[in-house]
C-alpha atoms as a PDB file:
ATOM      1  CA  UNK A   1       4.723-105.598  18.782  1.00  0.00           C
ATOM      2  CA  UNK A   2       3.089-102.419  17.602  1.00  0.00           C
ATOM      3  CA  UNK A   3       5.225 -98.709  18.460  1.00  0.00           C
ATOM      4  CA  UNK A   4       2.985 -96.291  20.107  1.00  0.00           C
ATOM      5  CA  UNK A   5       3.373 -92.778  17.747  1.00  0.00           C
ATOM      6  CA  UNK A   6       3.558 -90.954  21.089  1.00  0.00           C
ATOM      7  CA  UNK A   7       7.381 -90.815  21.019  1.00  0.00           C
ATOM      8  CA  UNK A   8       7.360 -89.483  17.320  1.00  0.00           C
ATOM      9  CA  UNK A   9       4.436 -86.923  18.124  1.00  0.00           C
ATOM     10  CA  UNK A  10       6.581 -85.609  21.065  1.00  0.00           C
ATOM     11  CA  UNK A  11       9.354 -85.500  19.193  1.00  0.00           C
ATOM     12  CA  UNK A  12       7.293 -83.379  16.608  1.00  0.00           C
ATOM     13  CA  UNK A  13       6.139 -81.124  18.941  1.00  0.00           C
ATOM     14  CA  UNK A  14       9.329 -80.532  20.569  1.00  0.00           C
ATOM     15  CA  UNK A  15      11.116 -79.698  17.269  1.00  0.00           C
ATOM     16  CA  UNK A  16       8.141 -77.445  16.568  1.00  0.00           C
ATOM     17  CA  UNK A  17       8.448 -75.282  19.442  1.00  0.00           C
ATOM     18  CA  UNK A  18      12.171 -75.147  19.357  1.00  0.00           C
ATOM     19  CA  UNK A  19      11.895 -73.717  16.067  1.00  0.00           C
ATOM     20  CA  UNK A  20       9.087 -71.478  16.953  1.00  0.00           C
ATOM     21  CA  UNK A  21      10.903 -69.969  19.826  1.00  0.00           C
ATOM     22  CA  UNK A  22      13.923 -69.596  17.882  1.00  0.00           C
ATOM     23  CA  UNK A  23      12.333 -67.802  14.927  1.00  0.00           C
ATOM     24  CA  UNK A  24      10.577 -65.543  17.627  1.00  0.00           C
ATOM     25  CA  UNK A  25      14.275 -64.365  18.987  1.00  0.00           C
ATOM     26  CA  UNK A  26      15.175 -63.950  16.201  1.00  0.00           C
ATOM     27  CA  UNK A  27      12.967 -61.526  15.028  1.00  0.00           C
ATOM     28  CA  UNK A  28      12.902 -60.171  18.465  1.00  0.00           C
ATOM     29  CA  UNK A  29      16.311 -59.164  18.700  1.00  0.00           C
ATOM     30  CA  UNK A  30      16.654 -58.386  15.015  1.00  0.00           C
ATOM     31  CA  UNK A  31      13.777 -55.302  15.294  1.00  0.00           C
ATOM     32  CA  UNK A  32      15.757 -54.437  18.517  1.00  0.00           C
ATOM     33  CA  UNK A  33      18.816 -53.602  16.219  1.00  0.00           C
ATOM     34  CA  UNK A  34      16.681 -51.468  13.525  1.00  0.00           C
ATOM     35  CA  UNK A  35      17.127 -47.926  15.421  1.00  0.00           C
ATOM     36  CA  UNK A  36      14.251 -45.811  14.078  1.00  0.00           C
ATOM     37  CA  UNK A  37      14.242 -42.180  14.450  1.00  0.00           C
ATOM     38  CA  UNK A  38      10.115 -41.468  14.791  1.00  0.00           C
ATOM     39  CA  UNK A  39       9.554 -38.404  12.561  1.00  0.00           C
ATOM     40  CA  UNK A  40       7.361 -35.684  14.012  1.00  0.00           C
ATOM     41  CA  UNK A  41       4.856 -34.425  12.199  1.00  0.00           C
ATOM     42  CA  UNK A  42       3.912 -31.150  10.386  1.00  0.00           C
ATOM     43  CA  UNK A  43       1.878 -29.172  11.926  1.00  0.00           C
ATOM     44  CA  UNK A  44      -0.430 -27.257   9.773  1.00  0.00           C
ATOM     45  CA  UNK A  45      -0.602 -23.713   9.852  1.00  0.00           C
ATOM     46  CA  UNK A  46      -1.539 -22.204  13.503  1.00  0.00           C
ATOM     47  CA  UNK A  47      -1.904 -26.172  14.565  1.00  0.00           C
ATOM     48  CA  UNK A  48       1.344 -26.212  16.625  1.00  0.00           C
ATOM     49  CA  UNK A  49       1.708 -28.614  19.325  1.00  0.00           C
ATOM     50  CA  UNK A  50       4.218 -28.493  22.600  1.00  0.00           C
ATOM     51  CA  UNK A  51       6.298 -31.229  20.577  1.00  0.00           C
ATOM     52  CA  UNK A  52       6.478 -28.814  17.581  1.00  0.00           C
ATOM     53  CA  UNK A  53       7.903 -26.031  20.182  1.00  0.00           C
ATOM     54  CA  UNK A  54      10.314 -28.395  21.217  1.00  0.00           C
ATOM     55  CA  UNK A  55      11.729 -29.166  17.812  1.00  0.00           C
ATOM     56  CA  UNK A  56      12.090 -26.007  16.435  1.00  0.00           C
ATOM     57  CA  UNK A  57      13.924 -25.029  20.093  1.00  0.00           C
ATOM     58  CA  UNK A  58      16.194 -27.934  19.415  1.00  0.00           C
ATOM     59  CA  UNK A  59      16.578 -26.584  16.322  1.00  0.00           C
ATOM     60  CA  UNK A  60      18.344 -23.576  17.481  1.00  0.00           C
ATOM     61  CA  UNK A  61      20.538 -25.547  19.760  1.00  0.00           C
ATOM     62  CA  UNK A  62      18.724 -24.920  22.718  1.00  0.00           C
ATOM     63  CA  UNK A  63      18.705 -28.090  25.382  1.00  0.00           C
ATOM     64  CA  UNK A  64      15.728 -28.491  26.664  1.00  0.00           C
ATOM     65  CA  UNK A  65      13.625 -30.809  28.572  1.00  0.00           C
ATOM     66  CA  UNK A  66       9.996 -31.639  29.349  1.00  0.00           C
ATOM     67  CA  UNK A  67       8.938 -30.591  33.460  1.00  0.00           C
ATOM     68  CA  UNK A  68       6.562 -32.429  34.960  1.00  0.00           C
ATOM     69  CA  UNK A  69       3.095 -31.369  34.451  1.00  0.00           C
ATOM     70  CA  UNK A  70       2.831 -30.301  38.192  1.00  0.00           C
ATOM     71  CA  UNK A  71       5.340 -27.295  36.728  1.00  0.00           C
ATOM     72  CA  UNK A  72       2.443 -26.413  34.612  1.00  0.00           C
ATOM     73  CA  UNK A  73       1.402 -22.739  35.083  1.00  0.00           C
ATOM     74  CA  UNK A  74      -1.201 -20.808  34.091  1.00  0.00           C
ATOM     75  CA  UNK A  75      -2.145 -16.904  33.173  1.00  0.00           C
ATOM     76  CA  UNK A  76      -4.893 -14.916  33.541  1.00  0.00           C
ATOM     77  CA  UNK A  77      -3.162 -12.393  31.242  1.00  0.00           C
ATOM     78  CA  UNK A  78      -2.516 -14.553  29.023  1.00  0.00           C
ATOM     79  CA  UNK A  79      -6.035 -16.064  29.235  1.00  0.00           C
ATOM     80  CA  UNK A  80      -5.249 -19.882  29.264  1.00  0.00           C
ATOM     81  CA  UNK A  81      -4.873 -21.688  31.804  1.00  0.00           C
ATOM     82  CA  UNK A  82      -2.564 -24.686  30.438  1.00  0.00           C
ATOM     83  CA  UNK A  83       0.951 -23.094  30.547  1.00  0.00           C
ATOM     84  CA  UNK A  84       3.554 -26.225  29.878  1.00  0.00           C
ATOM     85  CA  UNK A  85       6.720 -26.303  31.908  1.00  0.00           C
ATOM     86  CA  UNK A  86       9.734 -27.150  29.988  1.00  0.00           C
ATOM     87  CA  UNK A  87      13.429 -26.115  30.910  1.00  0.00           C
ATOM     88  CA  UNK A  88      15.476 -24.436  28.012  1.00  0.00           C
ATOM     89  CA  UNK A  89      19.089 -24.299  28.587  1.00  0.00           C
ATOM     90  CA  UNK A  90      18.495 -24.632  32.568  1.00  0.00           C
ATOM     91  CA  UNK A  91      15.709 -22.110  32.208  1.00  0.00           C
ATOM     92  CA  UNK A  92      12.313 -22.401  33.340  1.00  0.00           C
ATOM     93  CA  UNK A  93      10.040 -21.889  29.832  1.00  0.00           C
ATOM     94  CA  UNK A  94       6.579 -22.248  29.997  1.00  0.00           C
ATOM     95  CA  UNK A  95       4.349 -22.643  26.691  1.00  0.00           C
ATOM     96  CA  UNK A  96       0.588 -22.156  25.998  1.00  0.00           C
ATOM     97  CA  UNK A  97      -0.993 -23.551  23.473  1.00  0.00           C
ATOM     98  CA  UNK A  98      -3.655 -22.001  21.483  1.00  0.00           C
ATOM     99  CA  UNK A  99      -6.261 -23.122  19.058  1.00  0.00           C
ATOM    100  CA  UNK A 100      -5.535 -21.317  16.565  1.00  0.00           C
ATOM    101  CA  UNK A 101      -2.885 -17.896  15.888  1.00  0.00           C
ATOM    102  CA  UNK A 102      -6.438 -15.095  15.944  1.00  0.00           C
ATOM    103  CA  UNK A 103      -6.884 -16.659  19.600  1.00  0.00           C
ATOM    104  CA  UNK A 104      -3.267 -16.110  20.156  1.00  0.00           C
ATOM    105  CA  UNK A 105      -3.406 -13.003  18.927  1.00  0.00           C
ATOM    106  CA  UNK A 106      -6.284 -12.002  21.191  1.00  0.00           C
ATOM    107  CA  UNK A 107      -5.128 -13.161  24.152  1.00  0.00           C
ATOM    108  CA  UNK A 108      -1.420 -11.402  23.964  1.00  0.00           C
ATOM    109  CA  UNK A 109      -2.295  -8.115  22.186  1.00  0.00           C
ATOM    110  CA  UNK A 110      -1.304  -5.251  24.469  1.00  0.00           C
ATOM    111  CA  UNK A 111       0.085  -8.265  27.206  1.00  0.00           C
ATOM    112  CA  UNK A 112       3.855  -6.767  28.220  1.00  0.00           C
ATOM    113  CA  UNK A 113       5.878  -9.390  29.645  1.00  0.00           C
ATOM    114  CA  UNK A 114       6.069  -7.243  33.432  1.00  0.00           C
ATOM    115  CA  UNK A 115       1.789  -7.994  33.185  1.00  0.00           C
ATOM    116  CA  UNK A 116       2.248 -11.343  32.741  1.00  0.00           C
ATOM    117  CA  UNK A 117       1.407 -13.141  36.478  1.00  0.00           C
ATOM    118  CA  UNK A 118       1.688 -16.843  36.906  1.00  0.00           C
ATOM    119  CA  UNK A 119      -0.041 -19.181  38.830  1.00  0.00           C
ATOM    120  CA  UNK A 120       0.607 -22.538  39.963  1.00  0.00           C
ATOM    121  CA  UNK A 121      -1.960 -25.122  39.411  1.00  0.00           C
ATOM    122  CA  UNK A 122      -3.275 -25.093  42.775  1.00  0.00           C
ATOM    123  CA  UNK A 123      -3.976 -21.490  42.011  1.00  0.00           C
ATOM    124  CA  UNK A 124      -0.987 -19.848  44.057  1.00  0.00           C
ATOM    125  CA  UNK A 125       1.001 -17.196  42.503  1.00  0.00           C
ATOM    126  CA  UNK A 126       4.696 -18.362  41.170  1.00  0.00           C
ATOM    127  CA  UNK A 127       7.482 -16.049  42.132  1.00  0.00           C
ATOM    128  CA  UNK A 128       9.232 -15.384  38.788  1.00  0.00           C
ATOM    129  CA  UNK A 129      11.228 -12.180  38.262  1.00  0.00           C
ATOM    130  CA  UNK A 130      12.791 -11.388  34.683  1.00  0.00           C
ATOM    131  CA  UNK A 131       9.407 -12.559  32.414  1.00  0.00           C
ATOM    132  CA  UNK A 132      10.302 -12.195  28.552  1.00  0.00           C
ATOM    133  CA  UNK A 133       7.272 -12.717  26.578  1.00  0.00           C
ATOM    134  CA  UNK A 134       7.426 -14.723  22.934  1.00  0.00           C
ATOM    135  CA  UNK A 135       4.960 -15.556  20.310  1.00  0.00           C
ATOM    136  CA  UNK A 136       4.723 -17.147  17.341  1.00  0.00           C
ATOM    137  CA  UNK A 137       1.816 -19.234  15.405  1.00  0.00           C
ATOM    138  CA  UNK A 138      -0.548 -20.513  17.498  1.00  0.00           C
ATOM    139  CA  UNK A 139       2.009 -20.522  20.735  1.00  0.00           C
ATOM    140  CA  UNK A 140       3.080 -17.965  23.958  1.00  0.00           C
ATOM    141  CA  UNK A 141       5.696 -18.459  25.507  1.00  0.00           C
ATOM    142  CA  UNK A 142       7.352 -16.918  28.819  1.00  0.00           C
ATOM    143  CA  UNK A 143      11.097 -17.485  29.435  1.00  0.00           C
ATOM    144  CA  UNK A 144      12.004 -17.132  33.551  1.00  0.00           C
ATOM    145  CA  UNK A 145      15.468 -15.913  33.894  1.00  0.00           C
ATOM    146  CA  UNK A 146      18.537 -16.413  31.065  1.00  0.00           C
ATOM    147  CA  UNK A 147      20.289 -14.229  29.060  1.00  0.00           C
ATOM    148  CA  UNK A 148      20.143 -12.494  26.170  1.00  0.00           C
ATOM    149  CA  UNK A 149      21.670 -15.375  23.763  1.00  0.00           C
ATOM    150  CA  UNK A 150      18.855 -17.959  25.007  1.00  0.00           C
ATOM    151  CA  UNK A 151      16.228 -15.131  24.464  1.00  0.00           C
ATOM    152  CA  UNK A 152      16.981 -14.780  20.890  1.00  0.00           C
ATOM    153  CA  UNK A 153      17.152 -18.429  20.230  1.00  0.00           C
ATOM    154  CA  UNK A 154      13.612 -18.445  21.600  1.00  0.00           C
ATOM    155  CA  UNK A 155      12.193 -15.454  19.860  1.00  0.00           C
ATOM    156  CA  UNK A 156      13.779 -16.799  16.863  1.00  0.00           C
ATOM    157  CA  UNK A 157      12.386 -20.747  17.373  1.00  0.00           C
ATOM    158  CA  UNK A 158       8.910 -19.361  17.742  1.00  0.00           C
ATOM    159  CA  UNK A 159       9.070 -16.919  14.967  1.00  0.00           C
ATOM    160  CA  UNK A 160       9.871 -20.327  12.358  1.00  0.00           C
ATOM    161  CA  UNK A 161       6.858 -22.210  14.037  1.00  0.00           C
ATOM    162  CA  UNK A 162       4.193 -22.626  10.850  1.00  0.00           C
END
């Protein structure tokens, strides 16, 4: 009597897919184990981003986290009307983000931190008392509250922004 080759194909098939799956964990779990740090890129000249702000704040040992975008603000002084919320150090910062540092320049020349008025994005005024003012590159930011340490780690992250 002839064997069927159904047993053998099965067979086959199962040792196939056992293998499969196996190599598939394995690489799986083994790019799990690889930590990589994602590198953030250089920004050109006056092409700072919020995630450039962020980094160079880190770099002066400032903690700081990203708000939710309903934190946004925005500034008629400061004519934009994209003002990012982050916290630095506890601290409510809020960035803008211009095209370019001429724009920048524009919109803050002759802008003193007690002009500055901020507006939630519903179009309500934000109570804020204590407003510092920084610039740097292509990027304002206003600091709400802290002290004098956390100012200067600011003025000083914005001033090494490209």
């Amino acid at each position: 009597m002839k064997r069927s080759p159904r047993p053998v194909l099965s067979g086959l098939f199962l040792a196939l897919s056992v293998a499969l799956f196996a190599a598939g964990a394995f690489l799986y779990f083994q790019d799990r184990e690889g930590e990589e740090t994602v590198e953030i890129p250089i920004a050109a000249a006056g092409e700072n981003e919020l995630v450039h702000v962020v980094s160079a704040l880190e770099a002066e040992e400032v903690t700081v986290a990203y708000l939710s975008g309903a934190d946004g603000v925005g500034s008629r002084m400061l004519e934009n009307n994209a003002g990012q919320a982050l916290s630095a150090d506890g601290e409510r910062l809020y960035v803008f983000i211009y095209p370019d540092v001429d724009t920048r320049e524009l919109a803050t020349l002759d802008v003193l931190p007690e002009d500055v008025e901020l507006e939630n994005n519903a179009g309500d005024p934000v109570a804020a008392a204590d407003l510092r003012l920084f610039t740097g590159s292509n990027v304002a930011a206003v600091l709400v509250g802290g002290d004098g340490v956390l100012a200067e780690k600011i003025a000083t992250a914005l001033e090494r922004l490209a």
